[in-house]
PDB file of N, CA and C in Angstrom:
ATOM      1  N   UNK A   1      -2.012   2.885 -30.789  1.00  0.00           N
ATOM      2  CA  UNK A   1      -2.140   2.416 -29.425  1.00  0.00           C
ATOM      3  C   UNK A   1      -0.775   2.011 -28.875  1.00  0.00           C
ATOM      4  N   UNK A   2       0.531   2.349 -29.388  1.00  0.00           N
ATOM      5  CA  UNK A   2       1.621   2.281 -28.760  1.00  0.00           C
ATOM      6  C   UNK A   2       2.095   2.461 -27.536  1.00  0.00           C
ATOM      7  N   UNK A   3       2.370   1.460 -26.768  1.00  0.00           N
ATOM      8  CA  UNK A   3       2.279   1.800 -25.469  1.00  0.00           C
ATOM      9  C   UNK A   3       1.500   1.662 -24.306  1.00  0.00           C
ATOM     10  N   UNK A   4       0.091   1.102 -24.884  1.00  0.00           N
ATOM     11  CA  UNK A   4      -0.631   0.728 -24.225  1.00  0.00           C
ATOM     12  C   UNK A   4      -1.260  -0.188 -23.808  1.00  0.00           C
ATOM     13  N   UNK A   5      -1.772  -0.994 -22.993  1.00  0.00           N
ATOM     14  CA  UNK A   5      -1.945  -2.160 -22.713  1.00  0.00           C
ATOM     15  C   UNK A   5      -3.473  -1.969 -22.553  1.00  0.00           C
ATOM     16  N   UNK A   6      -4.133  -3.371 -23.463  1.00  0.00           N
ATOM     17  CA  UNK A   6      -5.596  -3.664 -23.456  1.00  0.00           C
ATOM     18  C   UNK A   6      -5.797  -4.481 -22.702  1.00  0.00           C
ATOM     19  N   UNK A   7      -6.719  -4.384 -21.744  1.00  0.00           N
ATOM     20  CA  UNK A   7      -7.054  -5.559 -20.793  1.00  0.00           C
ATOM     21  C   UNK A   7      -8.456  -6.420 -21.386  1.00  0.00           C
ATOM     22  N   UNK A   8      -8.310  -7.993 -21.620  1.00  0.00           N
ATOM     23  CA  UNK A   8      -9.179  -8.539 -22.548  1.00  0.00           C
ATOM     24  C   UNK A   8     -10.044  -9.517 -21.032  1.00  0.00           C
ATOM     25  N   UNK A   9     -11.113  -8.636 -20.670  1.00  0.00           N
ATOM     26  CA  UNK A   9     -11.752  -9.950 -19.772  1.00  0.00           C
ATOM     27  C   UNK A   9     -12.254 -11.263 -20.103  1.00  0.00           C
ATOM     28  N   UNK A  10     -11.297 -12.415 -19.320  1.00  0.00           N
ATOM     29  CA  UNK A  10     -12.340 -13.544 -19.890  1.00  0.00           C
ATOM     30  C   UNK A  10     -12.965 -14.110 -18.890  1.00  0.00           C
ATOM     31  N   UNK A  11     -14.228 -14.651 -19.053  1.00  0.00           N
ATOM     32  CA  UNK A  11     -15.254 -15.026 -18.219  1.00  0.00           C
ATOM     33  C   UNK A  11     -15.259 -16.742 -17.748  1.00  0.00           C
ATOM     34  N   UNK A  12     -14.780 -17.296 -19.161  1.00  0.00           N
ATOM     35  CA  UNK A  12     -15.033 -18.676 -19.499  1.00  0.00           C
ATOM     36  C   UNK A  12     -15.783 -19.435 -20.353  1.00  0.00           C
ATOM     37  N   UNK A  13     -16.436 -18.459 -20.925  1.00  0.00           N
ATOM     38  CA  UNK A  13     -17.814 -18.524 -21.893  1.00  0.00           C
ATOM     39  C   UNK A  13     -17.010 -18.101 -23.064  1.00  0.00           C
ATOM     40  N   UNK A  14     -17.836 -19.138 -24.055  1.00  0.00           N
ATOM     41  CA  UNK A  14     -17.807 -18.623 -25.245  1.00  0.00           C
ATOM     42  C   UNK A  14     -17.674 -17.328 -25.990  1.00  0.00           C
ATOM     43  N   UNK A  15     -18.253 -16.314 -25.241  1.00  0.00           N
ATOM     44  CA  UNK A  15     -18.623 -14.597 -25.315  1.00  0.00           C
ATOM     45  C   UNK A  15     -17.394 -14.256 -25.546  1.00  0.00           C
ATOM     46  N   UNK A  16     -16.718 -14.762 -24.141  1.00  0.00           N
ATOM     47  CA  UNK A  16     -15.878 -13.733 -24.054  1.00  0.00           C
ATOM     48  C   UNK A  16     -14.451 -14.395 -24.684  1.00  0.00           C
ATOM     49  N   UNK A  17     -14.242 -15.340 -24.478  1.00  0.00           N
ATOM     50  CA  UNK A  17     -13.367 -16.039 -25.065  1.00  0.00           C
ATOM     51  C   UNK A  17     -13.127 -15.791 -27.153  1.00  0.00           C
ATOM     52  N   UNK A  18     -14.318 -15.401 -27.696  1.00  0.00           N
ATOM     53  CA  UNK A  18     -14.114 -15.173 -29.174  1.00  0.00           C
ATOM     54  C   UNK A  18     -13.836 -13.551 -28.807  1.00  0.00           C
ATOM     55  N   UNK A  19     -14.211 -12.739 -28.092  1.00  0.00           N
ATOM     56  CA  UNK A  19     -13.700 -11.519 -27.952  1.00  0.00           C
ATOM     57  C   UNK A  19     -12.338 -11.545 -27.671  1.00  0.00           C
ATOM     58  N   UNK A  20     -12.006 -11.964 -26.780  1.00  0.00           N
ATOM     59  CA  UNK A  20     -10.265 -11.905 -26.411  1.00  0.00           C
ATOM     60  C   UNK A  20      -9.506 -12.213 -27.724  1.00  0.00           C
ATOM     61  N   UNK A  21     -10.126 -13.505 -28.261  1.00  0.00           N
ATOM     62  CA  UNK A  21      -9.424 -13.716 -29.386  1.00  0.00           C
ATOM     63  C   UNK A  21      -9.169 -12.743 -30.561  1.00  0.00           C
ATOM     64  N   UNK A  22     -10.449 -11.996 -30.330  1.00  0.00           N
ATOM     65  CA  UNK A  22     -10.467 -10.702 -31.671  1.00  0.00           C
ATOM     66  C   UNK A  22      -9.454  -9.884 -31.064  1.00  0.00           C
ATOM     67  N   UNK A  23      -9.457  -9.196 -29.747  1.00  0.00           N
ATOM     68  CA  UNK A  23      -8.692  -8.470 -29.550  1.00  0.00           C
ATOM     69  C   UNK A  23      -7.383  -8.275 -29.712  1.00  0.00           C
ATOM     70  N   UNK A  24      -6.863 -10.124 -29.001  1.00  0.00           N
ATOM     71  CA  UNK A  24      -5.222 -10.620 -29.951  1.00  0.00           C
ATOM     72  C   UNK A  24      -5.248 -10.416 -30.855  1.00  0.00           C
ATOM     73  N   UNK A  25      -5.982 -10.806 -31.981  1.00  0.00           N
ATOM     74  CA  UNK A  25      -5.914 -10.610 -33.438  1.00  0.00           C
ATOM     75  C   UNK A  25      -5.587  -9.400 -34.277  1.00  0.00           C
ATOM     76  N   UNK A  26      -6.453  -8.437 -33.538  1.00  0.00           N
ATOM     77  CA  UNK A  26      -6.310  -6.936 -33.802  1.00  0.00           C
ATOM     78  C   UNK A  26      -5.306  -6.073 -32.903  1.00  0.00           C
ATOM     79  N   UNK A  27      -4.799  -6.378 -31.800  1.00  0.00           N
ATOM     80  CA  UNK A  27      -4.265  -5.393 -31.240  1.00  0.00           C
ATOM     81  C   UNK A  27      -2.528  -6.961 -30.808  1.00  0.00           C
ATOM     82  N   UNK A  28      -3.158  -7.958 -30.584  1.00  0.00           N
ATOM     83  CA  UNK A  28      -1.666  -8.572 -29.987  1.00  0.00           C
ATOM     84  C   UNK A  28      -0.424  -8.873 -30.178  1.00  0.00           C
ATOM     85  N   UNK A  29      -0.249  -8.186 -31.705  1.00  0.00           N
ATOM     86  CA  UNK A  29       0.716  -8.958 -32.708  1.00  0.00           C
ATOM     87  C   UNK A  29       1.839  -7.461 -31.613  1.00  0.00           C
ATOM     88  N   UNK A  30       1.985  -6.622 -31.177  1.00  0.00           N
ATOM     89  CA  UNK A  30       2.945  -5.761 -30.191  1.00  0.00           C
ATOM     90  C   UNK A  30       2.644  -6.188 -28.686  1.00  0.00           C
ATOM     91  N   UNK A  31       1.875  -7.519 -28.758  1.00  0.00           N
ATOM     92  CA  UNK A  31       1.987  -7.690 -26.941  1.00  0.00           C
ATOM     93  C   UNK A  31       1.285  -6.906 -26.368  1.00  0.00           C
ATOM     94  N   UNK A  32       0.208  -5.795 -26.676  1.00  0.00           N
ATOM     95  CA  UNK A  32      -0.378  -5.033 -26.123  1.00  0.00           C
ATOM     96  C   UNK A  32      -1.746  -5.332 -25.170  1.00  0.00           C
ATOM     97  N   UNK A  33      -2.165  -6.727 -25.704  1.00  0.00           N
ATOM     98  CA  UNK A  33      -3.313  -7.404 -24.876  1.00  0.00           C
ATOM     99  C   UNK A  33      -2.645  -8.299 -23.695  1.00  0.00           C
ATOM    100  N   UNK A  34      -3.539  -8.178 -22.592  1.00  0.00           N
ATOM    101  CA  UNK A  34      -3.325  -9.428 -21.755  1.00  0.00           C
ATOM    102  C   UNK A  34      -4.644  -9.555 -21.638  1.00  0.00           C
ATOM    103  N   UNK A  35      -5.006 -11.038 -21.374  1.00  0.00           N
ATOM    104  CA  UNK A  35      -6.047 -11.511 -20.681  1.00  0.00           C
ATOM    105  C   UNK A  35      -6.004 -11.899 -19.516  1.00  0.00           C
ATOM    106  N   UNK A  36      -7.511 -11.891 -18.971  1.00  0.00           N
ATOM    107  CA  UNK A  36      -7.616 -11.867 -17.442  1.00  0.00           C
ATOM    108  C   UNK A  36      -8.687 -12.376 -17.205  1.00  0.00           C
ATOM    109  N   UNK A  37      -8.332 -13.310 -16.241  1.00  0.00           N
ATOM    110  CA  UNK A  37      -9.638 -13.882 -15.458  1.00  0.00           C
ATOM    111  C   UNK A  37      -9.901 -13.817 -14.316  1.00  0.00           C
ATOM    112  N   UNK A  38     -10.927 -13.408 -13.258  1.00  0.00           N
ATOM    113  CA  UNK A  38     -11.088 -13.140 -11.934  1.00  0.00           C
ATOM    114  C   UNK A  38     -12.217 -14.808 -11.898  1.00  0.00           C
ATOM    115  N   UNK A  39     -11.579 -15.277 -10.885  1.00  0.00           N
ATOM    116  CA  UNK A  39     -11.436 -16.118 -10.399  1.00  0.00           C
ATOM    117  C   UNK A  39     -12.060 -16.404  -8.943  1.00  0.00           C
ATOM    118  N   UNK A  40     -13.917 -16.909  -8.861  1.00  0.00           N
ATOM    119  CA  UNK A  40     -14.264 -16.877  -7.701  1.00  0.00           C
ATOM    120  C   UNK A  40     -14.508 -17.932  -6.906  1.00  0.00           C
ATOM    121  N   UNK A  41     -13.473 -18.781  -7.140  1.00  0.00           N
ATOM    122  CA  UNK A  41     -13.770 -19.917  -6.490  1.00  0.00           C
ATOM    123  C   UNK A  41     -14.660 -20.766  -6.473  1.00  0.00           C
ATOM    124  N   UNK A  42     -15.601 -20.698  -7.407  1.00  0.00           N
ATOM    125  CA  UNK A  42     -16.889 -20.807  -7.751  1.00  0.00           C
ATOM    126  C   UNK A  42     -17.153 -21.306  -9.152  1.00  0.00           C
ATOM    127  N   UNK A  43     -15.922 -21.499  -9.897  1.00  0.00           N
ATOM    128  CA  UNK A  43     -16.256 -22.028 -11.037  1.00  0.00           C
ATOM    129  C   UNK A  43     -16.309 -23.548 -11.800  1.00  0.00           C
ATOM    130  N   UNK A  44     -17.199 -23.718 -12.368  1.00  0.00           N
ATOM    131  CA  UNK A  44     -17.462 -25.569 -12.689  1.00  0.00           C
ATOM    132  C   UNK A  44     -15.937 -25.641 -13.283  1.00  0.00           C
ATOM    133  N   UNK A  45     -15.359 -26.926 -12.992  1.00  0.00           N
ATOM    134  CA  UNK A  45     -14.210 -27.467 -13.458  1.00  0.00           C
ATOM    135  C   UNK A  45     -14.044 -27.304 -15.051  1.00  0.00           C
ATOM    136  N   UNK A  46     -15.087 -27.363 -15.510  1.00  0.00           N
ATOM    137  CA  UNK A  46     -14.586 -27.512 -16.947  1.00  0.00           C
ATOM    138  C   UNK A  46     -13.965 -26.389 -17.632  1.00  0.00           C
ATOM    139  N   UNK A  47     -14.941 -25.091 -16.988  1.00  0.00           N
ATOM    140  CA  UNK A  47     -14.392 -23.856 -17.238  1.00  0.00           C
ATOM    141  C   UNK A  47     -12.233 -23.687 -17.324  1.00  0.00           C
ATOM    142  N   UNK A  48     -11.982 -24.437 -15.935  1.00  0.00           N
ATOM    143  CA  UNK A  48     -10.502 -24.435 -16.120  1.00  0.00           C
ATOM    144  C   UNK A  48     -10.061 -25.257 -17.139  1.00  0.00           C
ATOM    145  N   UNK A  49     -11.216 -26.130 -17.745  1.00  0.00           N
ATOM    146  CA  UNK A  49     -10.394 -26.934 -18.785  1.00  0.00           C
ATOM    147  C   UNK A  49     -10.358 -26.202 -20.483  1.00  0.00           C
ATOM    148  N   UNK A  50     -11.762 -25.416 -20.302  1.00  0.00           N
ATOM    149  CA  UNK A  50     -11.258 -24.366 -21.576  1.00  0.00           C
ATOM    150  C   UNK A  50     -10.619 -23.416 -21.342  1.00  0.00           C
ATOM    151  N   UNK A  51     -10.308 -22.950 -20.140  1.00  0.00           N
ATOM    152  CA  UNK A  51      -9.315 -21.622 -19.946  1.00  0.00           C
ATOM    153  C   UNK A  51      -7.523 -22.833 -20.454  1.00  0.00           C
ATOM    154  N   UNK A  52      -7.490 -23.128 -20.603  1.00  0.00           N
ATOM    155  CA  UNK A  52      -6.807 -24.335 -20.958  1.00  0.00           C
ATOM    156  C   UNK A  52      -6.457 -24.176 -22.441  1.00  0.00           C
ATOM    157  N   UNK A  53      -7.451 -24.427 -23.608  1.00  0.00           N
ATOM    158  CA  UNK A  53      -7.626 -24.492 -24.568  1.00  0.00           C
ATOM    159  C   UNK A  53      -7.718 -23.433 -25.403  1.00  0.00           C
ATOM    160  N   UNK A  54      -7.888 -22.267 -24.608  1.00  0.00           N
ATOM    161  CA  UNK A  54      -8.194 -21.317 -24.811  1.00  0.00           C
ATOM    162  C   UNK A  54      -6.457 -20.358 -25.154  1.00  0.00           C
ATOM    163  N   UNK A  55      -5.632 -20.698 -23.791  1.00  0.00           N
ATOM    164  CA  UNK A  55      -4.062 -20.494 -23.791  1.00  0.00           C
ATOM    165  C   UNK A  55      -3.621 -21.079 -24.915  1.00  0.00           C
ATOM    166  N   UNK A  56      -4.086 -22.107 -25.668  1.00  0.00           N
ATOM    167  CA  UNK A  56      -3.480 -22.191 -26.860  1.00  0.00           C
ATOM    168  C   UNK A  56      -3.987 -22.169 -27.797  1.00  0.00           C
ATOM    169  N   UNK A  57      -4.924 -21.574 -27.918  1.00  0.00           N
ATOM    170  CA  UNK A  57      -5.656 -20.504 -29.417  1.00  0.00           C
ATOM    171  C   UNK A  57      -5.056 -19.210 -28.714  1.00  0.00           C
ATOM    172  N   UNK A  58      -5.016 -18.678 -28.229  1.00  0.00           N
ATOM    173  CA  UNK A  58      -4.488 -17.566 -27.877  1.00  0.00           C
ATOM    174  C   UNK A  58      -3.020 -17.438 -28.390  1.00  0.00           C
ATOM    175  N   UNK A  59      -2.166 -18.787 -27.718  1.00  0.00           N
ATOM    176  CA  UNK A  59      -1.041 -18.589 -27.985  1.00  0.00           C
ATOM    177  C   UNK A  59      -0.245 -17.514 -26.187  1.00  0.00           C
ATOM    178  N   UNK A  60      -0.980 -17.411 -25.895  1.00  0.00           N
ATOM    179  CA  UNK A  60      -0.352 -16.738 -24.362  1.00  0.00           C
ATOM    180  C   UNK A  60      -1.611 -16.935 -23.237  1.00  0.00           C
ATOM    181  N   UNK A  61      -0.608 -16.943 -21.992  1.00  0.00           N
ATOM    182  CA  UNK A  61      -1.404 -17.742 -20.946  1.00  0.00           C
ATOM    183  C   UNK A  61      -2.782 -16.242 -20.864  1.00  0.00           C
ATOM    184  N   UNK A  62      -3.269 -16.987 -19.811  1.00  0.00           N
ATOM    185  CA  UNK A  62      -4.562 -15.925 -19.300  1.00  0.00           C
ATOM    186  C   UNK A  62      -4.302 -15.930 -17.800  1.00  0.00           C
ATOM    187  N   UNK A  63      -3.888 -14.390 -17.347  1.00  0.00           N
ATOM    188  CA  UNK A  63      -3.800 -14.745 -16.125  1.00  0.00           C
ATOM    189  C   UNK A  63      -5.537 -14.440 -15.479  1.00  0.00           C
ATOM    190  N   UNK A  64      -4.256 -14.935 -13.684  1.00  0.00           N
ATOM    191  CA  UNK A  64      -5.789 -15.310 -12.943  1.00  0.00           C
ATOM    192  C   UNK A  64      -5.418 -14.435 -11.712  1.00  0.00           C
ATOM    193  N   UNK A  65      -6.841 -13.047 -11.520  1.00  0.00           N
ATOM    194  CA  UNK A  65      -6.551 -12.734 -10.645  1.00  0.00           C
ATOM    195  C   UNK A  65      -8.044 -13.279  -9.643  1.00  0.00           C
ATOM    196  N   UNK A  66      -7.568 -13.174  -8.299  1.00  0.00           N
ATOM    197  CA  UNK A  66      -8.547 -13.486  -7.263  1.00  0.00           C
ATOM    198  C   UNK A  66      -8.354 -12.608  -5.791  1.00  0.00           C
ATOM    199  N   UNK A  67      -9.798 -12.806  -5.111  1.00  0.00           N
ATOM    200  CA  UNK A  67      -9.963 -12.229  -3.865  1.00  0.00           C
ATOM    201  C   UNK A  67     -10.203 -13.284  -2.832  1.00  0.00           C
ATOM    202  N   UNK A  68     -10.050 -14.244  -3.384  1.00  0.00           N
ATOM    203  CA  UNK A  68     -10.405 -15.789  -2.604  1.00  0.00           C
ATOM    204  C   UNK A  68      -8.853 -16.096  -1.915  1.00  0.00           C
ATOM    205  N   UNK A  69      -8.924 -15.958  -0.626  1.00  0.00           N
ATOM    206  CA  UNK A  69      -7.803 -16.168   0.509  1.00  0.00           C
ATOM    207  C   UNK A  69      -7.415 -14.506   0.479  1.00  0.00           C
ATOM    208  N   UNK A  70      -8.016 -13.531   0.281  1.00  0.00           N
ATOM    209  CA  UNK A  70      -7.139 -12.174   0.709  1.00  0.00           C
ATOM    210  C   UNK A  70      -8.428 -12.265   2.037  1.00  0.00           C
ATOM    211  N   UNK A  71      -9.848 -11.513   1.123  1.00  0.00           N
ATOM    212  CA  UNK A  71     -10.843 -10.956   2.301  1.00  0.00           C
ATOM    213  C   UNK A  71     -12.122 -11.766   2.545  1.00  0.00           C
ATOM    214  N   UNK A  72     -11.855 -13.023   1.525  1.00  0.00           N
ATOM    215  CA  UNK A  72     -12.623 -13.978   1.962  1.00  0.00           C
ATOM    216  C   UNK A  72     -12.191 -15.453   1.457  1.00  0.00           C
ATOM    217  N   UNK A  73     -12.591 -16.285   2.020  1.00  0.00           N
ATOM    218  CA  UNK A  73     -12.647 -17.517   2.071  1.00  0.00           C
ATOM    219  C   UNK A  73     -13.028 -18.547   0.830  1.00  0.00           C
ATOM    220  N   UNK A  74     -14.455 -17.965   0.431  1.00  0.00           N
ATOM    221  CA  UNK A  74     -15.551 -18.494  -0.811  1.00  0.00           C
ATOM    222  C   UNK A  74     -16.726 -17.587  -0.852  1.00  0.00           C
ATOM    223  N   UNK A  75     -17.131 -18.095  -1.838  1.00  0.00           N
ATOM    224  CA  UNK A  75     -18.084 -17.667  -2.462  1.00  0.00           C
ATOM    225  C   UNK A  75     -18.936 -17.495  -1.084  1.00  0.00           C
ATOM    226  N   UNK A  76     -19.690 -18.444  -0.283  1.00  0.00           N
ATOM    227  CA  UNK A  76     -20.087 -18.675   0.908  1.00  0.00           C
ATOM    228  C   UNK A  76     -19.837 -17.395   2.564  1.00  0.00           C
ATOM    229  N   UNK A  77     -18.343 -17.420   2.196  1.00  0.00           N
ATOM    230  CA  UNK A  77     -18.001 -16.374   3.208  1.00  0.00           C
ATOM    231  C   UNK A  77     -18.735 -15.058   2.729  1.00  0.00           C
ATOM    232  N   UNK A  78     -18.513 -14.817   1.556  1.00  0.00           N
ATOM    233  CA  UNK A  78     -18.913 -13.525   1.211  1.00  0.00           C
ATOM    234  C   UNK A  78     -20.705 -13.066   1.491  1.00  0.00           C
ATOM    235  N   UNK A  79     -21.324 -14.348   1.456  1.00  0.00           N
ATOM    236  CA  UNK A  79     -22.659 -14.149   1.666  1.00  0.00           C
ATOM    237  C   UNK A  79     -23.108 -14.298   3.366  1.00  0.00           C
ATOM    238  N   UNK A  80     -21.790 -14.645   4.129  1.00  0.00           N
ATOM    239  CA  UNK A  80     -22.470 -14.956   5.603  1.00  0.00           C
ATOM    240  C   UNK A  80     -21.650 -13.416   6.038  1.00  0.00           C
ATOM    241  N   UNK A  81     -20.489 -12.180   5.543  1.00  0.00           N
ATOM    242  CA  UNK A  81     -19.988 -11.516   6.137  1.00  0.00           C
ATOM    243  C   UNK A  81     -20.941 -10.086   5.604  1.00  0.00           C
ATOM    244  N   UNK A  82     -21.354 -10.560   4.687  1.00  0.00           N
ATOM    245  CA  UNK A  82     -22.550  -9.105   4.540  1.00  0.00           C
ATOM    246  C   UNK A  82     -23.758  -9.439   4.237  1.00  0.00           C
ATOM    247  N   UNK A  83     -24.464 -10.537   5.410  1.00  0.00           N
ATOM    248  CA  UNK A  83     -25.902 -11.691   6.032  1.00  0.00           C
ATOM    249  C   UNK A  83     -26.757 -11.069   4.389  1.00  0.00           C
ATOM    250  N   UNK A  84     -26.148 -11.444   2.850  1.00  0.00           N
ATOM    251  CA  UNK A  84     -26.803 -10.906   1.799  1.00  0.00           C
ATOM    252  C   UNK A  84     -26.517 -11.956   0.639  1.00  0.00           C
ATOM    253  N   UNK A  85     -27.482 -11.981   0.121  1.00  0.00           N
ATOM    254  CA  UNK A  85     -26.951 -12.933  -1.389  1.00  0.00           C
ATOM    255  C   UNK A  85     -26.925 -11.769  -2.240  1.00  0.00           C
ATOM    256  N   UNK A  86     -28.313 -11.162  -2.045  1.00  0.00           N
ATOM    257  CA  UNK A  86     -28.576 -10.100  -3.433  1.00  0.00           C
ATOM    258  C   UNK A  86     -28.824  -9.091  -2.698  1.00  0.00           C
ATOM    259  N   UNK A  87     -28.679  -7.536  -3.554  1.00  0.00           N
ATOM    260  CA  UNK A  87     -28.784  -6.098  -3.022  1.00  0.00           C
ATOM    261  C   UNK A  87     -29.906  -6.203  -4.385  1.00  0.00           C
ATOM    262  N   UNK A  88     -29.640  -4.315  -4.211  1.00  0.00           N
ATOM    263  CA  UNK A  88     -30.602  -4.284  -4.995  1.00  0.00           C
ATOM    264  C   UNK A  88     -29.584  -3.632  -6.448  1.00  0.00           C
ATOM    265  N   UNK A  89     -28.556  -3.889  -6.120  1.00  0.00           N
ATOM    266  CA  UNK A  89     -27.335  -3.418  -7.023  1.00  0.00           C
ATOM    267  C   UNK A  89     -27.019  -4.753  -7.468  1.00  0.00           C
ATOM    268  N   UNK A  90     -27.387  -6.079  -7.532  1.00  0.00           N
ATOM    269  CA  UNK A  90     -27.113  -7.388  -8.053  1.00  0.00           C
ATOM    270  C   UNK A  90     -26.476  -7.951  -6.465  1.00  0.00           C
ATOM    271  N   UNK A  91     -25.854  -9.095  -7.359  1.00  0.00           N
ATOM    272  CA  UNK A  91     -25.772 -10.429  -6.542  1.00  0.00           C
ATOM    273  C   UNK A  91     -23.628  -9.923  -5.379  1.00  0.00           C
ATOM    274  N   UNK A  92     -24.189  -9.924  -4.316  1.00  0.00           N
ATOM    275  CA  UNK A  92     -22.945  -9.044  -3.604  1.00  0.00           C
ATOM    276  C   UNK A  92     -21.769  -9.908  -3.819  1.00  0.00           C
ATOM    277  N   UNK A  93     -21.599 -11.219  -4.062  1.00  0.00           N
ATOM    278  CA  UNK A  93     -20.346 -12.084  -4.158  1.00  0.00           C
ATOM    279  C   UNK A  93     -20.118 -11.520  -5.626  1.00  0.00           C
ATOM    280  N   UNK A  94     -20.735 -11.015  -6.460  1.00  0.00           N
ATOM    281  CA  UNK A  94     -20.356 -10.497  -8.024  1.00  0.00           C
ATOM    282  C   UNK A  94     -19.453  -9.268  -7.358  1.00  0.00           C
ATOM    283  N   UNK A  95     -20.501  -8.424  -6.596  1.00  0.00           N
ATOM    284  CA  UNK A  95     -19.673  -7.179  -6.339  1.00  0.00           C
ATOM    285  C   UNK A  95     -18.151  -7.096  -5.543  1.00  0.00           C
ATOM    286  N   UNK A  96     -18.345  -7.924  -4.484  1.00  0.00           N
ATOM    287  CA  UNK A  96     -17.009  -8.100  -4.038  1.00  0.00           C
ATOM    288  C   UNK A  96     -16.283  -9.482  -4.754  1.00  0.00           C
ATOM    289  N   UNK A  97     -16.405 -10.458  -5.487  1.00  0.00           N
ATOM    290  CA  UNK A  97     -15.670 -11.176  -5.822  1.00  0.00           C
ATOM    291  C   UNK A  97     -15.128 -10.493  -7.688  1.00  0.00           C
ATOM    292  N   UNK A  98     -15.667  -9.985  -7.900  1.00  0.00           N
ATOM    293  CA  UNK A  98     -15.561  -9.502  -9.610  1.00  0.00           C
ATOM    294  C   UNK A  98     -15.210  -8.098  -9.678  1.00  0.00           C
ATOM    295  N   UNK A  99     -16.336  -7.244  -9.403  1.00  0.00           N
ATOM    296  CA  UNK A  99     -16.086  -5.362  -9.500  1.00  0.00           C
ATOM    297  C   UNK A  99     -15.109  -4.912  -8.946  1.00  0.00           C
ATOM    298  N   UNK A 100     -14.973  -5.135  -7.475  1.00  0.00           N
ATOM    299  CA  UNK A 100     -14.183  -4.674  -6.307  1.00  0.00           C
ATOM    300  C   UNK A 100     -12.736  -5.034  -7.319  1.00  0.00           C
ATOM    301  N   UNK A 101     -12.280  -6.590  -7.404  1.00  0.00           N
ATOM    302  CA  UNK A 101     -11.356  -7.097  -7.989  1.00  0.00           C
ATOM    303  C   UNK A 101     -10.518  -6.195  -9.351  1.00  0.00           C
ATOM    304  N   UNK A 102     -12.035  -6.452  -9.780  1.00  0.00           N
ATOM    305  CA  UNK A 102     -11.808  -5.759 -11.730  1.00  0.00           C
ATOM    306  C   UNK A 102     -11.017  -4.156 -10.940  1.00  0.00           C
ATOM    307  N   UNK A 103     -11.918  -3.353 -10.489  1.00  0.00           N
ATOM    308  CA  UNK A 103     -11.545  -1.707  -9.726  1.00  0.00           C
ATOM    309  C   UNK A 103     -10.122  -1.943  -9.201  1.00  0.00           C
ATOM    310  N   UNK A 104      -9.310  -2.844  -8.643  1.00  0.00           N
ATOM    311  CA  UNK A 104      -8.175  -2.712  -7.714  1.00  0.00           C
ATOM    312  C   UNK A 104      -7.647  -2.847  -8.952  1.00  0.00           C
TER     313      UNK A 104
END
């Protein structure tokens, strides 16, 4: 995998957080992982306090990407600019605050 960069999603959860860690483990010792968190404005405080704890079991930060101040506001905006909570494709602040994000 020389050369290539693994993108390790973290959520904030436990899940994903022992995954990232496997992935450093197995692939980070060449810098080839970054972690990533999409970021919806929407998350309980504590979550930032294990994304926290997490940077140092890791040993490298986790960045944070977001759509919060580009095409919307909050979590809130996103549900009054397309008058929708849920489609029938899931919950639309997932789709534009997470997929859309994850895709760019």
């Amino acid at each position: 995998m020389e050369n290539k960069k693994i993108i390790c999603w973290w959520s904030g959860g436990i899940t994903s957080a022992v995954a990232c860690k496997t992935a450093l483990d197995l692939f980070g010792s060449k810098n080839q992982c970054r972690v990533i968190m999409i970021d919806t404005g929407n998350e309980d405080e504590d979550t930032y306090r294990f994304k926290i704890d997490c940077e140092k079991w890791y040993g490298q930060p986790i960045e944070v990407i977001t759509e919060i101040g580009k095409d919307y506001e909050s979590i809130q905006d996103v549900w009054t600019k397309h008058k929708s909570l849920n489609v029938a494709t899931g919950a639309i602040c997932s789709t534009q605050l997470k997929r859309r994000v994850r895709e760019k």
